[in-house]
N, C-alpha and C. Protein backbone atom coordinates (compact mmCIF):
# COMPACT_ATOMS: atom_id res chain seq x y z
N UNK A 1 43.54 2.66 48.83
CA UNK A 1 44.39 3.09 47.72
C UNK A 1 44.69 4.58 47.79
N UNK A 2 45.95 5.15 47.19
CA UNK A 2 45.99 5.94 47.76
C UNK A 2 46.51 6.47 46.08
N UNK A 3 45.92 7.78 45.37
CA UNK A 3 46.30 8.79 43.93
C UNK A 3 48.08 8.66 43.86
N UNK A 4 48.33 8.23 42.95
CA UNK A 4 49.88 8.62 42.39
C UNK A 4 50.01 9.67 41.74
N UNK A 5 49.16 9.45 40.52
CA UNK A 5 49.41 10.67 39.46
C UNK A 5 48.39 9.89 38.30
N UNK A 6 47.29 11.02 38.41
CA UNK A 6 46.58 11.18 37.07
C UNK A 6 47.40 11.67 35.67
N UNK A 7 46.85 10.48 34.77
CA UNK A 7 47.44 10.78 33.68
C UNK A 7 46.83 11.62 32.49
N UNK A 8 45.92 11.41 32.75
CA UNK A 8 45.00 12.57 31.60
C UNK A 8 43.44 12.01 32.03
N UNK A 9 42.68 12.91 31.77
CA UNK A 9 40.87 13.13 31.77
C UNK A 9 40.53 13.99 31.21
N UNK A 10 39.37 13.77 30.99
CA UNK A 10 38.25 14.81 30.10
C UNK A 10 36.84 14.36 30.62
N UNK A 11 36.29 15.41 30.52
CA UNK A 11 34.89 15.57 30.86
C UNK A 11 34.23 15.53 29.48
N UNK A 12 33.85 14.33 28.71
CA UNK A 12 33.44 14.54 27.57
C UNK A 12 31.49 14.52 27.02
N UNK A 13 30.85 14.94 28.24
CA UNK A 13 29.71 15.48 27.79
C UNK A 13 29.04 15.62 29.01
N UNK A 14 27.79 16.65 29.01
CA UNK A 14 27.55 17.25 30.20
C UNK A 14 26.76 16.51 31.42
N UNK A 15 26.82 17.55 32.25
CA UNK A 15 25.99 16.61 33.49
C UNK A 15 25.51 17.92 34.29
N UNK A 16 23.85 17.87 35.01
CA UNK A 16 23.16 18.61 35.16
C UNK A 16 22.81 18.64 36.47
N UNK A 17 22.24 19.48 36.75
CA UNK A 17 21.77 19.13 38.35
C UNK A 17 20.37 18.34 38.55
N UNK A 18 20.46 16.98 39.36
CA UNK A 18 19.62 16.48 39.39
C UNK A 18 19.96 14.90 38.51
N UNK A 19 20.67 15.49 37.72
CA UNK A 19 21.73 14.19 37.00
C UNK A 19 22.24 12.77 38.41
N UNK A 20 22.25 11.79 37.72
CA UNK A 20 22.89 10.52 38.47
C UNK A 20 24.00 10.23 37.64
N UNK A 21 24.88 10.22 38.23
CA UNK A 21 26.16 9.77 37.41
C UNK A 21 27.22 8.57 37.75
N UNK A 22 26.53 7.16 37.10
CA UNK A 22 27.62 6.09 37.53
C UNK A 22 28.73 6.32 37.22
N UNK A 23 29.88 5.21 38.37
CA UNK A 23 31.36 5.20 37.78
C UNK A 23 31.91 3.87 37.59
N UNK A 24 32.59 3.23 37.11
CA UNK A 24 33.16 1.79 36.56
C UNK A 24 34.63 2.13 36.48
N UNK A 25 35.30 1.16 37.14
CA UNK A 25 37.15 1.38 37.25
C UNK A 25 37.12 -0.01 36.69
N UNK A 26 38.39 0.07 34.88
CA UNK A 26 38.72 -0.77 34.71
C UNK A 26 40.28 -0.94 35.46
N UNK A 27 41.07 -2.59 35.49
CA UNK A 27 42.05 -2.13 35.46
C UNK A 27 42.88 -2.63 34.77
N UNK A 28 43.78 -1.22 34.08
CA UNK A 28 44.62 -1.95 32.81
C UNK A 28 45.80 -2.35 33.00
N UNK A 29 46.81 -2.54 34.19
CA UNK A 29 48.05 -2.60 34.19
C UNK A 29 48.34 -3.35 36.39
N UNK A 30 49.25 -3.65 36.05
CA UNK A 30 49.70 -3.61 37.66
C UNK A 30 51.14 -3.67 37.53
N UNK A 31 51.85 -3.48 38.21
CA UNK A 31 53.22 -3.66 38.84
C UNK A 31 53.76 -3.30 39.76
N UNK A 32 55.35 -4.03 40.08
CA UNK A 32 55.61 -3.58 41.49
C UNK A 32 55.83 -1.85 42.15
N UNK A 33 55.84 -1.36 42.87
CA UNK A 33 55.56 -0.04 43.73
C UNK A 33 57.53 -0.19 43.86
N UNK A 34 58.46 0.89 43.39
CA UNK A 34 59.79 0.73 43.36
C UNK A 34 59.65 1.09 44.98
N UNK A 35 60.96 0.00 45.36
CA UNK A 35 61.52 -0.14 46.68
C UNK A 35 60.38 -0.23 47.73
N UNK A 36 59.46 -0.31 47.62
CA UNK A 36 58.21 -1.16 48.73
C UNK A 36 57.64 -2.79 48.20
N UNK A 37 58.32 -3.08 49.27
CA UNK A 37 57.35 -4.72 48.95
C UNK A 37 55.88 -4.49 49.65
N UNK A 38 55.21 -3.98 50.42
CA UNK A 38 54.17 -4.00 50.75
C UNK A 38 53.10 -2.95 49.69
N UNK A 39 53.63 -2.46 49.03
CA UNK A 39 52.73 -2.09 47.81
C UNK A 39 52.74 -2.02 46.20
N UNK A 40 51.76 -2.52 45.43
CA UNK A 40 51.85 -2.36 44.29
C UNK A 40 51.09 -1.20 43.74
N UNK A 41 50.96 -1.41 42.10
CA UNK A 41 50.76 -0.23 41.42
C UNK A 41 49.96 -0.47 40.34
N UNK A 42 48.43 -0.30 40.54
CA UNK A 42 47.65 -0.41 39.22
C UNK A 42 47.77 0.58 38.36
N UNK A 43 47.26 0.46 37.62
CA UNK A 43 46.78 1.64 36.43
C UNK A 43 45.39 1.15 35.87
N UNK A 44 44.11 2.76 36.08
CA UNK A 44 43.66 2.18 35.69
C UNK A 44 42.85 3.58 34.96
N UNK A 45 41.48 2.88 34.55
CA UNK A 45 41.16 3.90 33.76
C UNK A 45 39.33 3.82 34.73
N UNK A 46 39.22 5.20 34.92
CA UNK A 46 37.60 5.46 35.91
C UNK A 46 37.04 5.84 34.63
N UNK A 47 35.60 5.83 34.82
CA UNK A 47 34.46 6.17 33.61
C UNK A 47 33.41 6.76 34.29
N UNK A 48 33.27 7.76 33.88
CA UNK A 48 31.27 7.90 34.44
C UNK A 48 30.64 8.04 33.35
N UNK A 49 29.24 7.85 33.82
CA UNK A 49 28.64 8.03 32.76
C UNK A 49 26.89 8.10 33.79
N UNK A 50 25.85 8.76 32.48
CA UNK A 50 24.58 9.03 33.54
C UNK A 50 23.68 7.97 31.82
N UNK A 51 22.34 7.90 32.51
CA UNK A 51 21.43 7.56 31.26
C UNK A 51 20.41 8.83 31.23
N UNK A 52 20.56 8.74 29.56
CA UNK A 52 19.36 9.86 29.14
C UNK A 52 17.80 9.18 28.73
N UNK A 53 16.95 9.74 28.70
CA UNK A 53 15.96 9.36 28.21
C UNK A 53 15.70 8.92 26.99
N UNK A 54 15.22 8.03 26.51
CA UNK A 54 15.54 7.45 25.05
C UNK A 54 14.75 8.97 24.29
N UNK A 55 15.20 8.66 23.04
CA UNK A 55 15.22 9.63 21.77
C UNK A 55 13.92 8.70 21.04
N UNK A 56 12.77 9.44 20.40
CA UNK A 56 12.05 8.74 19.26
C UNK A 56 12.90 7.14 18.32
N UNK A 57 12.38 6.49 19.01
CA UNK A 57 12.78 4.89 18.05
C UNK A 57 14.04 4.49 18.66
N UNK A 58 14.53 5.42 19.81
CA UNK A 58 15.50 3.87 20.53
C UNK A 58 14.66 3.72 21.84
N UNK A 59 15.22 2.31 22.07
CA UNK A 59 14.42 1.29 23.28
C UNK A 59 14.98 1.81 24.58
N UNK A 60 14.35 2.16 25.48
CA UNK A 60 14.96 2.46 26.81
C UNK A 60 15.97 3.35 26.81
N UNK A 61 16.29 3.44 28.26
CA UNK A 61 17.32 4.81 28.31
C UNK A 61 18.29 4.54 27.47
N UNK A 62 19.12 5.58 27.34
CA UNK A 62 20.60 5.32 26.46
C UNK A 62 21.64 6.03 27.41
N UNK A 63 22.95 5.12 27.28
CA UNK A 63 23.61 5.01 28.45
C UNK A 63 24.65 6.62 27.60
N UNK A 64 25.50 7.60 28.53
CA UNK A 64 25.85 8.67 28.08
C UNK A 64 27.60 8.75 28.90
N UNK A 65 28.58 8.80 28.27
CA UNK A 65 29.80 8.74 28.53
C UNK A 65 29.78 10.48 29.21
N UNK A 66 30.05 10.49 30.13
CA UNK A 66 30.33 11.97 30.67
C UNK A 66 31.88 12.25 31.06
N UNK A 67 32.99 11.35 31.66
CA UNK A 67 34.17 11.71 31.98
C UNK A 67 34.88 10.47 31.86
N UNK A 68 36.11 10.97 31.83
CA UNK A 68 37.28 9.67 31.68
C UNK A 68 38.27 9.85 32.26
N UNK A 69 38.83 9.48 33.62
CA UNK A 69 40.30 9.53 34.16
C UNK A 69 41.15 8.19 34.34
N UNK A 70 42.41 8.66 33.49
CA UNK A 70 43.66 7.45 33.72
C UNK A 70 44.66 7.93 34.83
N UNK A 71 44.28 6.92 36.02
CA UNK A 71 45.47 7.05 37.08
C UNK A 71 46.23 6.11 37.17
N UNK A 72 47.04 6.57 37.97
CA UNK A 72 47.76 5.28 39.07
C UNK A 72 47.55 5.41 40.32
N UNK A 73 47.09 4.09 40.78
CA UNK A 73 47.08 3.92 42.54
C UNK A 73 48.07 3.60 43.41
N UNK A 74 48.25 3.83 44.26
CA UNK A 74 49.46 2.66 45.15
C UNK A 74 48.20 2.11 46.05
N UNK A 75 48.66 0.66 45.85
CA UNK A 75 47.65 -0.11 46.72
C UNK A 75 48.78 -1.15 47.51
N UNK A 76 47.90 -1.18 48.79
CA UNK A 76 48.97 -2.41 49.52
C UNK A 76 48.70 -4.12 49.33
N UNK A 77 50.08 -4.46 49.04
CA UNK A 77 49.49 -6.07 48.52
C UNK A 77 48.71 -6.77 49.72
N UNK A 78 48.34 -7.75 48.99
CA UNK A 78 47.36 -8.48 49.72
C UNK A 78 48.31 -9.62 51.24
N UNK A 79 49.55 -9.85 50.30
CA UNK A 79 50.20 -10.81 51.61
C UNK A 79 50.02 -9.90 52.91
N UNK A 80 50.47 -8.41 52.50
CA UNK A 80 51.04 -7.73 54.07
C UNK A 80 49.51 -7.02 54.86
N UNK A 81 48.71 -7.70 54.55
CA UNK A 81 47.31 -7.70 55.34
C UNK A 81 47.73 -8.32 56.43
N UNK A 82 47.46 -8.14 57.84
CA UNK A 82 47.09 -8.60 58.93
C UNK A 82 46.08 -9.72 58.99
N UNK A 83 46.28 -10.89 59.20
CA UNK A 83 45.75 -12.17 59.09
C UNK A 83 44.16 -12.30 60.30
């Protein structure tokens, strides 16, 4: 896949050194890539996030939203794969 254009992000809480920071890509959209049939066009939205150590009286770690980016990809469809 290859960046089109980020649409907006924020870094909405911190991250440290020594920090682990997962990422999760939903995806919210697809359509066709204008004038290429061999590629389409997701949209999607990336997440990270790290776990903190639980706080007095919650159970286990607690999961911590750290950043949010909405892109678009160009990805190549699946027909024009080489068999």
């Amino acid at each position: 896949p290859a960046d089109i254009v980020y649409t907006s992000g924020r870094h909405v809480g911190p991250v440290f050194s020594g920090d682990t920071v997962f990422a999760s890509t939903e995806i919210r959209d697809k359509r066709d890539y204008p004038g290429r049939e061999d590629l389409g066009v997701l949209v999607t939205t990336l997440r990270g996030h790290k776990f903190r150590p639980p706080r007095e009286g919650e159970s286990g770690p607690q999961k911590v939203d750290v950043f949010y980016l909405e892109r678009e990809l160009a990805v190549r469809r699946r027909s024009h794969y080489a068999a």
